[in-house]
N, C-alpha and C. Protein backbone atom coordinates (compact mmCIF):
# COMPACT_ATOMS: atom_id res chain seq x y z
N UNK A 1 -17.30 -32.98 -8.12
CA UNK A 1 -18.71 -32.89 -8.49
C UNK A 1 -19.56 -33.43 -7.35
N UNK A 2 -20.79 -33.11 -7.28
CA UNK A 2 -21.50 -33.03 -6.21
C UNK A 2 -21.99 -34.58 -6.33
N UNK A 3 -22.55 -35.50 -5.37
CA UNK A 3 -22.60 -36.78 -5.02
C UNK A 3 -24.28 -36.68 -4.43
N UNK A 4 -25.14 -37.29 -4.29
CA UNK A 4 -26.14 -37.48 -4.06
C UNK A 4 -26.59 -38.97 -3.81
N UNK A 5 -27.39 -39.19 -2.17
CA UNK A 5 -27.77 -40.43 -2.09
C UNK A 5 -29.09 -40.26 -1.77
N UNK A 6 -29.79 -40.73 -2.49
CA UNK A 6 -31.19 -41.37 -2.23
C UNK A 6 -32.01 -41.87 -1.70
N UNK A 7 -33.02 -41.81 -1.06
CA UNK A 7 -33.74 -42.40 -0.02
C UNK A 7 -35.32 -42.73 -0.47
N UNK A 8 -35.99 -43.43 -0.81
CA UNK A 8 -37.67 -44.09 -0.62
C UNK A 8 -37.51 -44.82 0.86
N UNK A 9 -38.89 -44.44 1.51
CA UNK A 9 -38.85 -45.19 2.90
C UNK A 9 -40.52 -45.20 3.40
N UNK A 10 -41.07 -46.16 2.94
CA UNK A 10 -42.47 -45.84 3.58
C UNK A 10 -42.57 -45.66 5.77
N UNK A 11 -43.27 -44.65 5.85
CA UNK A 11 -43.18 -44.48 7.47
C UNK A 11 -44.63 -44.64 7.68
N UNK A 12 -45.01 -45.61 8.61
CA UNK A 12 -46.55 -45.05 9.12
C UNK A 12 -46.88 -43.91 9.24
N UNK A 13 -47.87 -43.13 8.74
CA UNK A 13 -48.69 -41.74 9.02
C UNK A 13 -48.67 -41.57 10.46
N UNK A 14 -48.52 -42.67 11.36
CA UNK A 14 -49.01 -41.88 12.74
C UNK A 14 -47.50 -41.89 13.35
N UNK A 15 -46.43 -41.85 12.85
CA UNK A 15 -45.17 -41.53 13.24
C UNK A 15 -44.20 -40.33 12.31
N UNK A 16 -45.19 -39.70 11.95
CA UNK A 16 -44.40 -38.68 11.22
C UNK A 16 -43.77 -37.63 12.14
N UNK A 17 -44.20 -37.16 12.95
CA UNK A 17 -43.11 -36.24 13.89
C UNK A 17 -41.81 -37.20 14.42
N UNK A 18 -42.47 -38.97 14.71
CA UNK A 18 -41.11 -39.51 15.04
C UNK A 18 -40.19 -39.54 14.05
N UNK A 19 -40.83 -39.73 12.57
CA UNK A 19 -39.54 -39.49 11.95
C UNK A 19 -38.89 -38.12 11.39
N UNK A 20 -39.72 -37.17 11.31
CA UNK A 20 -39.04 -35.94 11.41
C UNK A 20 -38.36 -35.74 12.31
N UNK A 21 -38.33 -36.27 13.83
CA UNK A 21 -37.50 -35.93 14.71
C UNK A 21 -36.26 -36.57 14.65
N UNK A 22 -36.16 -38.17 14.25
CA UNK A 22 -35.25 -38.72 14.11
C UNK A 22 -34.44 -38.37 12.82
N UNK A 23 -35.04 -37.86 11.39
CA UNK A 23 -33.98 -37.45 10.77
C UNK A 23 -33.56 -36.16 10.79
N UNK A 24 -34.19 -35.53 11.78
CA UNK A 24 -33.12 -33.89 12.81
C UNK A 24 -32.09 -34.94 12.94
N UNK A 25 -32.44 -35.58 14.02
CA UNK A 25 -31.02 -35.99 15.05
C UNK A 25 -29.76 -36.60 13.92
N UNK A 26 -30.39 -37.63 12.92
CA UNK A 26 -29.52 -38.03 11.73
C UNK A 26 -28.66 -36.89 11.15
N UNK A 27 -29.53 -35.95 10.68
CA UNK A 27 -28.78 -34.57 10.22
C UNK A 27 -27.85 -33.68 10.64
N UNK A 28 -27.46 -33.72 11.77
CA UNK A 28 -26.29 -33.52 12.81
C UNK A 28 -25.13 -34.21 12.09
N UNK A 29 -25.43 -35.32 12.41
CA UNK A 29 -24.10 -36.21 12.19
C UNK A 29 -24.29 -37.37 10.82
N UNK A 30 -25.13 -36.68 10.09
CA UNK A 30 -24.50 -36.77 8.57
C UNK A 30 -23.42 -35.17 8.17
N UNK A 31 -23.98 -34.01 8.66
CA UNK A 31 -23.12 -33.20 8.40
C UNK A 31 -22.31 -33.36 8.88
N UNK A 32 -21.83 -33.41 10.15
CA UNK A 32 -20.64 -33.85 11.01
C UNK A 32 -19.53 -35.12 9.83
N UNK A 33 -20.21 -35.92 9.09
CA UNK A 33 -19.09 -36.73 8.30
C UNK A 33 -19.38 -36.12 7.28
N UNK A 34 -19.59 -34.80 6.57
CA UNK A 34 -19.36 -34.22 5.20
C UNK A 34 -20.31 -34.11 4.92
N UNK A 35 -21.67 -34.72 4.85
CA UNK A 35 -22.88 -33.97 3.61
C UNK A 35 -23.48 -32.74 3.69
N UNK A 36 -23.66 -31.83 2.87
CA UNK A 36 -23.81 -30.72 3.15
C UNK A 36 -25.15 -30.21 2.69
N UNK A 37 -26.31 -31.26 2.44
CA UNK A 37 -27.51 -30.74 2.29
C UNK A 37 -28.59 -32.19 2.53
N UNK A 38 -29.43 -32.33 3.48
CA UNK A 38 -30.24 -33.18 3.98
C UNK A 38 -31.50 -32.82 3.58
N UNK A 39 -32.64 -33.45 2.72
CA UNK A 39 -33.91 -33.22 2.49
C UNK A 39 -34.69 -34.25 2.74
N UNK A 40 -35.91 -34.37 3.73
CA UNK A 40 -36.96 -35.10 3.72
C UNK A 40 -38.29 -34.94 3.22
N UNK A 41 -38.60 -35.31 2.26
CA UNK A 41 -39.97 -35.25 1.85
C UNK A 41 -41.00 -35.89 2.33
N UNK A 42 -42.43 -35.63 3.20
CA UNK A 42 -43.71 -36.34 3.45
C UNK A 42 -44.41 -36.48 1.96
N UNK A 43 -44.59 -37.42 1.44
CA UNK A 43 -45.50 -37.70 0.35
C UNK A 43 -47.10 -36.90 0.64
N UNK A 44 -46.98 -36.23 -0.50
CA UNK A 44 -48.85 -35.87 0.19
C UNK A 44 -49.35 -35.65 -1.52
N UNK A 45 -48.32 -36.59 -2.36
CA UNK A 45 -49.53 -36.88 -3.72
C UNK A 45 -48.47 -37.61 -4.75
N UNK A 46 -48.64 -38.63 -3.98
CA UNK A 46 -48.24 -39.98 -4.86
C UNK A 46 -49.28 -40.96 -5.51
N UNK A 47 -49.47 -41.12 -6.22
CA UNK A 47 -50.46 -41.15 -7.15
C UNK A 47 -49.48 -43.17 -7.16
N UNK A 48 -51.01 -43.89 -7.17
CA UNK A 48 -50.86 -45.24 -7.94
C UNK A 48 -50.46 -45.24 -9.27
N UNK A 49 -49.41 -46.73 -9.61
CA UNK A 49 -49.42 -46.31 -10.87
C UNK A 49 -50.09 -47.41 -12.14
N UNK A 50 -49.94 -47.27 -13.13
CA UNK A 50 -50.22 -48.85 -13.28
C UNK A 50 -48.75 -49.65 -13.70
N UNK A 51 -48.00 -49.81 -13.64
CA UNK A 51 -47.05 -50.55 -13.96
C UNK A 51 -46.05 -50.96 -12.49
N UNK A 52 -45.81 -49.80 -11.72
CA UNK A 52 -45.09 -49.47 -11.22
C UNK A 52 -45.72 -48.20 -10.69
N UNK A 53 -44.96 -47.73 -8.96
CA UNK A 53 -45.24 -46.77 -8.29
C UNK A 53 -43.61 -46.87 -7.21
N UNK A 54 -44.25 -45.47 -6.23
CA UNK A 54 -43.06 -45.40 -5.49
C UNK A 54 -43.97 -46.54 -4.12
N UNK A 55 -44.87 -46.16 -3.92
CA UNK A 55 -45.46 -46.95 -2.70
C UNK A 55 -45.21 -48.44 -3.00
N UNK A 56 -45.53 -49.05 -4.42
CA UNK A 56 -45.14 -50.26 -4.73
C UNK A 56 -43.28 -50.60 -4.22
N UNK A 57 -42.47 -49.59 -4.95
CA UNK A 57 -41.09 -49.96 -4.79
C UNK A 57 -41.18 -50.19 -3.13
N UNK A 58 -41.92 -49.97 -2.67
CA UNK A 58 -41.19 -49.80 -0.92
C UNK A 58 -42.76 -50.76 -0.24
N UNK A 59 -43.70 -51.41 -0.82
CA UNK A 59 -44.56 -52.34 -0.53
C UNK A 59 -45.23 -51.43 0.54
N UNK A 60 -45.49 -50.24 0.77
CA UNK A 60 -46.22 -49.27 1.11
C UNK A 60 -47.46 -50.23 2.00
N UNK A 61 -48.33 -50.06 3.05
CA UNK A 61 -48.82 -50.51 3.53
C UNK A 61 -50.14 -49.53 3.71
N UNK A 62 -51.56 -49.90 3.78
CA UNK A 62 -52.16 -48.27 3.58
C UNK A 62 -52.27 -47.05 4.17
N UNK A 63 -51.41 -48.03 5.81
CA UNK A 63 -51.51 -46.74 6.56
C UNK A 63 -50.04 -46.36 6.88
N UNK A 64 -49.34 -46.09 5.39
CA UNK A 64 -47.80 -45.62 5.48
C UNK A 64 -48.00 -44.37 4.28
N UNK A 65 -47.30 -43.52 4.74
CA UNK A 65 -46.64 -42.65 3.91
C UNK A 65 -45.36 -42.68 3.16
N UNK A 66 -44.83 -42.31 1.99
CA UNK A 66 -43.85 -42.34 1.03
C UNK A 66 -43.28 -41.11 1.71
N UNK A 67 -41.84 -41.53 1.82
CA UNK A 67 -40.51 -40.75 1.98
C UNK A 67 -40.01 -40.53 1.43
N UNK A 68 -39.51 -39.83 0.18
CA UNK A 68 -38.89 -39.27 -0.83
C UNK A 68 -37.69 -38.73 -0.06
N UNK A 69 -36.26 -38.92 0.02
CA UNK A 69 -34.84 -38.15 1.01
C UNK A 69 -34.09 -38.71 -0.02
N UNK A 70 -33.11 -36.99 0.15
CA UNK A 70 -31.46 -37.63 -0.37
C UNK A 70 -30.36 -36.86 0.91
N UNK A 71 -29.86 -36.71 0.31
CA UNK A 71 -29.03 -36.45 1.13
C UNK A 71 -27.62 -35.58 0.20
N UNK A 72 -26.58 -34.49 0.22
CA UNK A 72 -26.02 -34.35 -1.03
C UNK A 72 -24.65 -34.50 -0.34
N UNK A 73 -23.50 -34.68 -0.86
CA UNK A 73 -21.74 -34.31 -0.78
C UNK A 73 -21.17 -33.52 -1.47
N UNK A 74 -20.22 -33.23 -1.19
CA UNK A 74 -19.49 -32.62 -1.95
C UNK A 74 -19.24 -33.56 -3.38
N UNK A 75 -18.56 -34.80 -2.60
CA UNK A 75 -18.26 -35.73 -3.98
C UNK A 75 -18.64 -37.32 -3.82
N UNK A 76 -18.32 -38.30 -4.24
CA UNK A 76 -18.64 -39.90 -4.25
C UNK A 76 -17.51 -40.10 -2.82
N UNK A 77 -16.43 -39.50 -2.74
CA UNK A 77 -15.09 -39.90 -1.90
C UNK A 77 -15.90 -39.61 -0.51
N UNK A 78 -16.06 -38.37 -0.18
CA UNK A 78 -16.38 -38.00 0.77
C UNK A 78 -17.81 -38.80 1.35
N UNK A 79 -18.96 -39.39 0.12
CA UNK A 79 -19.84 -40.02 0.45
C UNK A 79 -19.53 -41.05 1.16
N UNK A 80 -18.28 -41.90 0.41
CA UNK A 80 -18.01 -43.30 1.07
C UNK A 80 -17.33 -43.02 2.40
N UNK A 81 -16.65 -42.04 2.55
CA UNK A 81 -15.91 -42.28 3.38
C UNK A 81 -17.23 -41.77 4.76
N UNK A 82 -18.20 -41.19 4.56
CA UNK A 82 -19.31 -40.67 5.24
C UNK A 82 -19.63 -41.96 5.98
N UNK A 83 -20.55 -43.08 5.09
CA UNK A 83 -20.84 -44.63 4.78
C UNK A 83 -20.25 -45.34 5.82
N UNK A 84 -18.47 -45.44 5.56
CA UNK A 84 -17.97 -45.66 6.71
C UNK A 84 -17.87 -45.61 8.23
N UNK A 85 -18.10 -44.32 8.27
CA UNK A 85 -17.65 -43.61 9.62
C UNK A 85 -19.11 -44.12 9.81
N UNK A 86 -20.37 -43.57 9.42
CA UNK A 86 -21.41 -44.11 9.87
C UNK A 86 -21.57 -45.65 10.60
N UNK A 87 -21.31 -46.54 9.82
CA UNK A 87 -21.41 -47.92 10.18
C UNK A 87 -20.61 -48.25 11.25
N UNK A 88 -19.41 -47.57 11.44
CA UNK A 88 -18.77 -47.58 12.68
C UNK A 88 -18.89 -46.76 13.94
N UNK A 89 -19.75 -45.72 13.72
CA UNK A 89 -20.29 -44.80 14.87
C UNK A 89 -21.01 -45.42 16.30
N UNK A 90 -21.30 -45.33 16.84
CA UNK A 90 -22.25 -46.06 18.39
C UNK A 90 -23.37 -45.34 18.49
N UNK A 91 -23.46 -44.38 17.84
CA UNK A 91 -24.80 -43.59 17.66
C UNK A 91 -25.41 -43.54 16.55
N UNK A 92 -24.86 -44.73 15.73
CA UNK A 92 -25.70 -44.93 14.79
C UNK A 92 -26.84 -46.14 15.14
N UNK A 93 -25.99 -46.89 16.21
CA UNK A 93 -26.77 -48.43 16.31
C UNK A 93 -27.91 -47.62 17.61
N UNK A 94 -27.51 -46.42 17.93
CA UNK A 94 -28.71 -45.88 18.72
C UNK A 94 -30.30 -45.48 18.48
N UNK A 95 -29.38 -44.73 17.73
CA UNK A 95 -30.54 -44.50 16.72
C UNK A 95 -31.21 -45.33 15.91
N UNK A 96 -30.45 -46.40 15.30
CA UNK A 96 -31.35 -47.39 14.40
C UNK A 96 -32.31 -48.06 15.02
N UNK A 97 -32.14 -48.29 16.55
CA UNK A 97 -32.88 -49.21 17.48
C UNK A 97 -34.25 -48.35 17.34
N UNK A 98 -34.11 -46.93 17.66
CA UNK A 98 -35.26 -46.55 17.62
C UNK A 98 -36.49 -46.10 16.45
N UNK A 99 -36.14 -46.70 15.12
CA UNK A 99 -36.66 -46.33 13.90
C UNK A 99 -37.54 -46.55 13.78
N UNK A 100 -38.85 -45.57 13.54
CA UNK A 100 -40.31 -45.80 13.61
C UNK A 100 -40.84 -46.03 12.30
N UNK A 101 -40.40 -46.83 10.92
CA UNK A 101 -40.72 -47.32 9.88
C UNK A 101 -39.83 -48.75 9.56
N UNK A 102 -40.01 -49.76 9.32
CA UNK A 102 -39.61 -50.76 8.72
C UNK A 102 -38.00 -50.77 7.83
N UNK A 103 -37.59 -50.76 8.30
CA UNK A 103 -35.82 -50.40 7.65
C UNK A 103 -35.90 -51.24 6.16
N UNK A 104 -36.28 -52.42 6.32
CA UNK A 104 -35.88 -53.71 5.27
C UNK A 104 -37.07 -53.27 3.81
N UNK A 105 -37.79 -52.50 4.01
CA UNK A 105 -38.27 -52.20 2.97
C UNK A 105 -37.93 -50.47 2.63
N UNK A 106 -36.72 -49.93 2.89
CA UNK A 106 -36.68 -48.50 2.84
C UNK A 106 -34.96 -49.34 1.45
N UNK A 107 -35.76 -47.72 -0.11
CA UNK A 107 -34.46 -48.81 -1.03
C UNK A 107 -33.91 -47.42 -0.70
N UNK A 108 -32.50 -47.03 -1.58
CA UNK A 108 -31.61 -46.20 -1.50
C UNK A 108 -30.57 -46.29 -2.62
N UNK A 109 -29.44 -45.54 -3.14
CA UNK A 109 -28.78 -45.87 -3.67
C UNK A 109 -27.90 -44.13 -4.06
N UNK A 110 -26.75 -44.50 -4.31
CA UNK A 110 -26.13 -43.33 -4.91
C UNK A 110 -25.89 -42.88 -6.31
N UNK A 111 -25.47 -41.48 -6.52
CA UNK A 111 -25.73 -40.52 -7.45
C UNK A 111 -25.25 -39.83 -8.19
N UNK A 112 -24.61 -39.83 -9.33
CA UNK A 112 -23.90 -38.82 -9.55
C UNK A 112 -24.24 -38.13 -10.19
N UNK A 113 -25.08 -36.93 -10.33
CA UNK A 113 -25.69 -35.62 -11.02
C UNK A 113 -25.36 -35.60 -12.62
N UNK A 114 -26.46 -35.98 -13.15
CA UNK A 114 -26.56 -35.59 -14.71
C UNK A 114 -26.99 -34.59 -15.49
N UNK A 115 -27.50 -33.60 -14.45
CA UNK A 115 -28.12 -32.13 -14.53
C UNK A 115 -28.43 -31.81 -13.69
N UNK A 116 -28.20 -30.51 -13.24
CA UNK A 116 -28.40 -29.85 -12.04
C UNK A 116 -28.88 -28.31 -12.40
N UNK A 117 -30.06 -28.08 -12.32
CA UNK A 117 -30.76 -26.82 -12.84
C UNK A 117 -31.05 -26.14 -11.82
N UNK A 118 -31.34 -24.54 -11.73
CA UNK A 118 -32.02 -24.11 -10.70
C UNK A 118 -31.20 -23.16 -10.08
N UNK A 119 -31.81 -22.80 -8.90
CA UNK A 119 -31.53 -21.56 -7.88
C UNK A 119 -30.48 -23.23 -6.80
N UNK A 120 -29.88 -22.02 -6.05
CA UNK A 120 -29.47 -22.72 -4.79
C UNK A 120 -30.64 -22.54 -3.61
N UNK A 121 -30.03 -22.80 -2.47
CA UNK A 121 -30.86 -22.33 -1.21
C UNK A 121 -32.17 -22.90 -1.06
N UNK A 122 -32.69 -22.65 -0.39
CA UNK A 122 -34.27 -23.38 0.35
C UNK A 122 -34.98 -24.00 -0.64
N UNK A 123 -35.52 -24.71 -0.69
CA UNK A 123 -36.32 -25.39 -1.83
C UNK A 123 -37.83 -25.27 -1.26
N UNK A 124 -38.43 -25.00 -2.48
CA UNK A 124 -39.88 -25.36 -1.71
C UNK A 124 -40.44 -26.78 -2.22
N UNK A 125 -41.68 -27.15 -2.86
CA UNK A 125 -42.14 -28.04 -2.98
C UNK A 125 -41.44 -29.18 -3.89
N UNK A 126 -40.95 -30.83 -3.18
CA UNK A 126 -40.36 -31.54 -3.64
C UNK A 126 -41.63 -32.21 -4.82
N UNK A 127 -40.67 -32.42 -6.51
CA UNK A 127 -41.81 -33.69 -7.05
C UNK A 127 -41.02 -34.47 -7.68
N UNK A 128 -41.14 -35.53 -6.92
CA UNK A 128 -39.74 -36.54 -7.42
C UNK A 128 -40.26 -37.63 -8.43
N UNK A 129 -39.09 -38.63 -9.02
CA UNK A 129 -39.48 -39.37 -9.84
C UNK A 129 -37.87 -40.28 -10.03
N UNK A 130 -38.81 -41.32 -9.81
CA UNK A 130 -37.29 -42.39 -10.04
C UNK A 130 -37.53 -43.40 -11.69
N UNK A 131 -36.47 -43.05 -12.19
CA UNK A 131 -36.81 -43.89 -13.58
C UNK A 131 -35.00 -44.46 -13.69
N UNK A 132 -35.82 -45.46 -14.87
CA UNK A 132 -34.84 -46.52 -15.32
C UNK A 132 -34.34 -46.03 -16.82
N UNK A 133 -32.70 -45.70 -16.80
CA UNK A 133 -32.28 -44.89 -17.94
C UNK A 133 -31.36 -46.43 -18.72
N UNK A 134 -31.42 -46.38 -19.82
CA UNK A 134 -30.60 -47.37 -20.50
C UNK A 134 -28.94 -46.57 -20.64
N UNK A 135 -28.27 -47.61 -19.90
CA UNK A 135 -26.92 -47.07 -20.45
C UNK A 135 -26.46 -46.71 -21.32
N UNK A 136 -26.88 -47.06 -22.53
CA UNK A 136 -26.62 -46.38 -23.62
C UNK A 136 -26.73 -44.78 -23.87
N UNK A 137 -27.99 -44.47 -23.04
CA UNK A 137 -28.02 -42.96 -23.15
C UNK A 137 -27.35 -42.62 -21.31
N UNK A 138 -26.73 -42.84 -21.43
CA UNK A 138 -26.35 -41.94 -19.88
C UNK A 138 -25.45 -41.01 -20.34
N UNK A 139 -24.41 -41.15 -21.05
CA UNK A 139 -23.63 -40.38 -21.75
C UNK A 139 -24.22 -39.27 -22.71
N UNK A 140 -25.59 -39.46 -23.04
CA UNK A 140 -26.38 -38.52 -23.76
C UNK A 140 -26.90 -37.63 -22.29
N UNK A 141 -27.11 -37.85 -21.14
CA UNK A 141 -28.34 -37.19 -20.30
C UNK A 141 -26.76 -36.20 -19.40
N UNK A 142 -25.09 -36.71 -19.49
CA UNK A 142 -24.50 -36.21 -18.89
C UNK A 142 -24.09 -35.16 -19.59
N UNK A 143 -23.83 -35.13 -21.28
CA UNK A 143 -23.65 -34.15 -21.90
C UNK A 143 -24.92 -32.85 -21.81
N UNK A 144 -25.83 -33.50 -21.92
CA UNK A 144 -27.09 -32.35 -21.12
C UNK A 144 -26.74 -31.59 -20.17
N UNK A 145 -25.59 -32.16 -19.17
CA UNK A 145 -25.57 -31.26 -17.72
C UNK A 145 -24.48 -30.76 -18.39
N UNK A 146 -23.72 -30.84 -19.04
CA UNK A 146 -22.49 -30.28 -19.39
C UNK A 146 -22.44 -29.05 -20.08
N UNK A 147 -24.23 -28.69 -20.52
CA UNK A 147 -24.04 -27.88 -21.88
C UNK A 147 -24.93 -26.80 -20.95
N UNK A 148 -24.04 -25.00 -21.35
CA UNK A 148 -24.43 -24.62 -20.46
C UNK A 148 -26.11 -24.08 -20.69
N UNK A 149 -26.51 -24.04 -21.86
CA UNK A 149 -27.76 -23.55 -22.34
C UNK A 149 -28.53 -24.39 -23.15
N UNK A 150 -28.96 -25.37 -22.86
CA UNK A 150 -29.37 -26.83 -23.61
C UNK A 150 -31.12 -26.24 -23.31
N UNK A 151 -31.79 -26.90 -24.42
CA UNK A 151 -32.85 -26.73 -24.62
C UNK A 151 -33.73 -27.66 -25.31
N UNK A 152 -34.20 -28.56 -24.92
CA UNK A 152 -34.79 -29.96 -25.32
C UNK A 152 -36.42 -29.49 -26.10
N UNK A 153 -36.54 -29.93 -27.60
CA UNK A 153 -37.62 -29.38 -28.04
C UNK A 153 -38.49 -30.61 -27.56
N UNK A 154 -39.80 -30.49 -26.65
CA UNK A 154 -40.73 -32.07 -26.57
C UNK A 154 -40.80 -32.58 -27.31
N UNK A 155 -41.55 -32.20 -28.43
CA UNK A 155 -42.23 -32.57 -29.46
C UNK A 155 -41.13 -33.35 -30.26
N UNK A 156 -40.02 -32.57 -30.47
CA UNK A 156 -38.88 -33.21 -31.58
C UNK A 156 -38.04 -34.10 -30.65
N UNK A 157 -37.75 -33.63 -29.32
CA UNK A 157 -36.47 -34.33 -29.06
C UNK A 157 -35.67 -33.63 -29.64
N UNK A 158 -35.31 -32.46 -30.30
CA UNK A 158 -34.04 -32.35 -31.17
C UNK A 158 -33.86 -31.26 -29.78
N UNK A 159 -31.93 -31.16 -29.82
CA UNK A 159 -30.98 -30.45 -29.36
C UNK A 159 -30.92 -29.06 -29.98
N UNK A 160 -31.75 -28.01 -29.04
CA UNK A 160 -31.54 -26.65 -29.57
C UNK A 160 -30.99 -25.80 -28.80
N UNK A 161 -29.44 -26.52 -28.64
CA UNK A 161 -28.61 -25.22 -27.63
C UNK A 161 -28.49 -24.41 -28.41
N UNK A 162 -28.71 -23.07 -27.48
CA UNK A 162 -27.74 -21.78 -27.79
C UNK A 162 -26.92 -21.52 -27.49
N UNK A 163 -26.11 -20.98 -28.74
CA UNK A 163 -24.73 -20.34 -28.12
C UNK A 163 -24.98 -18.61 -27.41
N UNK A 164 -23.56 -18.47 -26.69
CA UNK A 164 -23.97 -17.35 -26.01
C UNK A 164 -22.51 -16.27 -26.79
């Protein structure tokens, strides 16, 4: 099953080609150790929130932009073993030297797909959203990906798969 890691990273606005350029060069040699799909998002409508925001999670500064990136694998194995090779590479500590956003406030974390909807291939416009699921229902949101025609009524919440 497919593996997914995560990226929030506020970048100053006036280094956005540096970091588009630098996560080209990253994207080389994340594929080179297995991942097989790299996405960077420029924030251009992240909205304050009141409780909580993404600019908050990453202490956003006013003249930074929100980075929304994941990155995908084949599986969790191939992620770690990615992780690895990374931290031991010499062109990783090259590249890190030159990072034109604040590293210590960029969060991250890995993924394992609880639904996966959609077309393959090019994506157009990213609208992301990071939320906090109670364990209790994770086993409810994985049977969702499991079912091949699931259909969530808003209003009810009730489960109206069809059979085929």
């Amino acid at each position: 099953m497919v593996y997914v890691q995560g990226f929030v990273v506020p970048v100053p606005a006036a280094n956005k080609e540096a970091y588009r350029k630098l996560a080209a060069d990253f994207a080389a040699m994340f594929k080179e150790f297995g991942a097989t799909r790299q996405v960077e998002g420029w924030g251009d409508d992240v909205p304050d929130g009141k409780l909580t925001d993404f600019k908050g999670a990453v202490k956003a500064k006013p003249d930074e932009v929100v980075v929304f990136a994941w990155l995908e694998y084949p599986s969790k194995a191939v992620a770690d073993a990615a992780g690895e090779k990374m931290m031991s590479d010499p062109r990783m500590k090259e590249m890190g030297a030159a990072m034109p956003f604040d590293g210590q406030r960029m969060i991250y974390g890995g993924f394992t797909p609880i639904l996966d909807e959609g077309g393959k291939g090019r994506m157009g416009y990213t609208d992301g959203a990071l939320l906090a699921v109670p364990a209790a229902l994770a086993l409810y949101f994985l049977f969702l990906q499991l079912q091949p025609n699931h259909d969530l009524e808003p209003s009810t919440g009730e489960n109206t798969t069809t059979q085929e």
